[in-house]
C-alpha atoms as a PDB file:
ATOM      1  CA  UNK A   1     -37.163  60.193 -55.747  1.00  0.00           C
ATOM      2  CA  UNK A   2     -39.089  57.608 -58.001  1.00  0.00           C
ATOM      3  CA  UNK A   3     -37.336  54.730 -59.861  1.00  0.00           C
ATOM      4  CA  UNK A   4     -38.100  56.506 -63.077  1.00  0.00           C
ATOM      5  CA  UNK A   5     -36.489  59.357 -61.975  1.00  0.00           C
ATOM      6  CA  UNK A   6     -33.214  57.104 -60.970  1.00  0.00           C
ATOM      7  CA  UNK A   7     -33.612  55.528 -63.983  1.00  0.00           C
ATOM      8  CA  UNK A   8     -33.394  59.063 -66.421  1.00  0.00           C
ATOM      9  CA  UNK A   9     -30.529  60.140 -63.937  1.00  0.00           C
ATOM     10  CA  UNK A  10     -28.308  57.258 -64.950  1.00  0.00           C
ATOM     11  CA  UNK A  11     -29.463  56.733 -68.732  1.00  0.00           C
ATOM     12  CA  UNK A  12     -28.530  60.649 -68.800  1.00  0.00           C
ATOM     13  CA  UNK A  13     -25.179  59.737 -67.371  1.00  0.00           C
ATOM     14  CA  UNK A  14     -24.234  57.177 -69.566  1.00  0.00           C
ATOM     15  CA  UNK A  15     -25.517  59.257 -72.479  1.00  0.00           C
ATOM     16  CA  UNK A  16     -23.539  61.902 -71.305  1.00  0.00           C
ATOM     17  CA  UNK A  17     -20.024  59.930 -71.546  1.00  0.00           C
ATOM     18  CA  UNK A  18     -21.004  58.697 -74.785  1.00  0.00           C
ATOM     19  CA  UNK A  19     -21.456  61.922 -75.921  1.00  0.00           C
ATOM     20  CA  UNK A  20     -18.470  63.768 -74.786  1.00  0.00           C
ATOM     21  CA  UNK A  21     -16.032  60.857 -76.008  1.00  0.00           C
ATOM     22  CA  UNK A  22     -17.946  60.989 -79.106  1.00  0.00           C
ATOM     23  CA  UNK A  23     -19.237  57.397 -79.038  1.00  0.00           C
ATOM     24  CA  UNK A  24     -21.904  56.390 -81.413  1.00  0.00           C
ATOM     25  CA  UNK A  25     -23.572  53.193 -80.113  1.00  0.00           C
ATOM     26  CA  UNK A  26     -21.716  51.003 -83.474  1.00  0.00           C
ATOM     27  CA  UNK A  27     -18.865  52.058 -81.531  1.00  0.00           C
ATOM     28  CA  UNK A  28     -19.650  51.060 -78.055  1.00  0.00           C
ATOM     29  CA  UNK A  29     -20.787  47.759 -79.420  1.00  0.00           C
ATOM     30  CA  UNK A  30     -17.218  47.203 -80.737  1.00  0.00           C
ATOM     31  CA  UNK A  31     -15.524  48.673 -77.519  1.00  0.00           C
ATOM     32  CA  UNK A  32     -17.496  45.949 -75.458  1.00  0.00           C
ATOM     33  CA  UNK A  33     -16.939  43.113 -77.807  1.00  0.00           C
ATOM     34  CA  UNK A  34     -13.294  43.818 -76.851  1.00  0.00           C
ATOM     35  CA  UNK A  35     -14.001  43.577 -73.462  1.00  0.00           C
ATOM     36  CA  UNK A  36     -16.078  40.057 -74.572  1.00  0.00           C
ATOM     37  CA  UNK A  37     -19.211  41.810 -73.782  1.00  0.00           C
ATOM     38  CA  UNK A  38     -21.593  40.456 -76.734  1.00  0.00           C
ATOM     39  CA  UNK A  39     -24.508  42.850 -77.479  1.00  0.00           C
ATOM     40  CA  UNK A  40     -26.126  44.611 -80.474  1.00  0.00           C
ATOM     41  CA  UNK A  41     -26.963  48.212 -81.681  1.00  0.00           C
ATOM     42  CA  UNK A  42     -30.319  48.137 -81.106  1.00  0.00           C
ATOM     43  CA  UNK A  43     -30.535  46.369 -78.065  1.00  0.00           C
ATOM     44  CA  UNK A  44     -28.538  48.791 -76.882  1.00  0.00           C
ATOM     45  CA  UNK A  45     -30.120  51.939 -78.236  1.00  0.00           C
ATOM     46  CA  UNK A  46     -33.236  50.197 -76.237  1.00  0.00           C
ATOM     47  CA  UNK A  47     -31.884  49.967 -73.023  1.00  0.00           C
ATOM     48  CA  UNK A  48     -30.566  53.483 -73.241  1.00  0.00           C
ATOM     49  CA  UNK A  49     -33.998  54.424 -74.130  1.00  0.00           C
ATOM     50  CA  UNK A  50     -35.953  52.683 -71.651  1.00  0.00           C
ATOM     51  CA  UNK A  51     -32.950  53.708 -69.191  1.00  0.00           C
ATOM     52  CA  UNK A  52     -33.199  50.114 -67.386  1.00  0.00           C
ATOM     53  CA  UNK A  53     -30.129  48.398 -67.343  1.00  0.00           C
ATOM     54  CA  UNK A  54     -28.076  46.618 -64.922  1.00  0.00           C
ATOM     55  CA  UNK A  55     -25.333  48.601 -63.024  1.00  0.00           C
ATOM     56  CA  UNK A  56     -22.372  45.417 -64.610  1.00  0.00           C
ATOM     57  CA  UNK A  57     -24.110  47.209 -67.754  1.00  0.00           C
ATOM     58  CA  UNK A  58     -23.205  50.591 -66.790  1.00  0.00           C
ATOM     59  CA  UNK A  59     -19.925  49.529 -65.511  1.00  0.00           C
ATOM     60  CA  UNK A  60     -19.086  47.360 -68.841  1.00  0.00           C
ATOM     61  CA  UNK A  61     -20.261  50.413 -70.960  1.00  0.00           C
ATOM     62  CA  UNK A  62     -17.772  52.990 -68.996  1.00  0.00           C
ATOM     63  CA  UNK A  63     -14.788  50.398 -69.303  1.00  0.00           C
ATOM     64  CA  UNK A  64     -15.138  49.956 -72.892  1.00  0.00           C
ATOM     65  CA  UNK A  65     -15.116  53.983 -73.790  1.00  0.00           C
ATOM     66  CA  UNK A  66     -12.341  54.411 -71.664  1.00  0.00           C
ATOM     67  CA  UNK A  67     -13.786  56.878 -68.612  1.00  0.00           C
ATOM     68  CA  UNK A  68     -11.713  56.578 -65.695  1.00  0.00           C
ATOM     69  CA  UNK A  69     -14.200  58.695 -63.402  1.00  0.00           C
ATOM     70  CA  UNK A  70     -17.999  59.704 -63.619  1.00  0.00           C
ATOM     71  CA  UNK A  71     -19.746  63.173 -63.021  1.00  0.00           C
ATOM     72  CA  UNK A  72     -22.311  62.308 -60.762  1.00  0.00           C
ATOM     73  CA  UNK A  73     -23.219  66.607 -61.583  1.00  0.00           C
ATOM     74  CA  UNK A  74     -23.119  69.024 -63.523  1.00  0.00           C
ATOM     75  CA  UNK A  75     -21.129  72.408 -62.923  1.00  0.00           C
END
């Protein structure tokens, strides 16, 4: 599999827990500035767009919205 296909698998999984938490990215900017992650709406509506971002990112991102676990697929 190609990075770019990587890269759509994990943007679609972060999406994905966004989504079924019913996170808007305002939100998940306030969730990480909890956590004393400092970022912005649109830079993060452009990493989720370009789906290149770093896996502390990812990790951050799932900490802040609360998931405890992460379907790797769909049933």
């Amino acid at each position: 599999m190609s990075d770019t296909v990587w890269e759509a698998k994990v943007k679609g999984l972060l999406k994905a827990e966004l989504k079924r938490r019913n996170v808007t990215y305002a939100q998940l900017v306030e969730k990480l500035a909890a956590l004393d992650v400092v970022d912005t709406e649109p830079n993060i509506r452009n990493k989720l767009a370009r789906g290149k971002f770093t896996a502390v990112f990812l990790v951050q991102c799932l900490e802040a919205i609360g998931a405890t676990s992460l379907r790797l697929l769909e049933s």
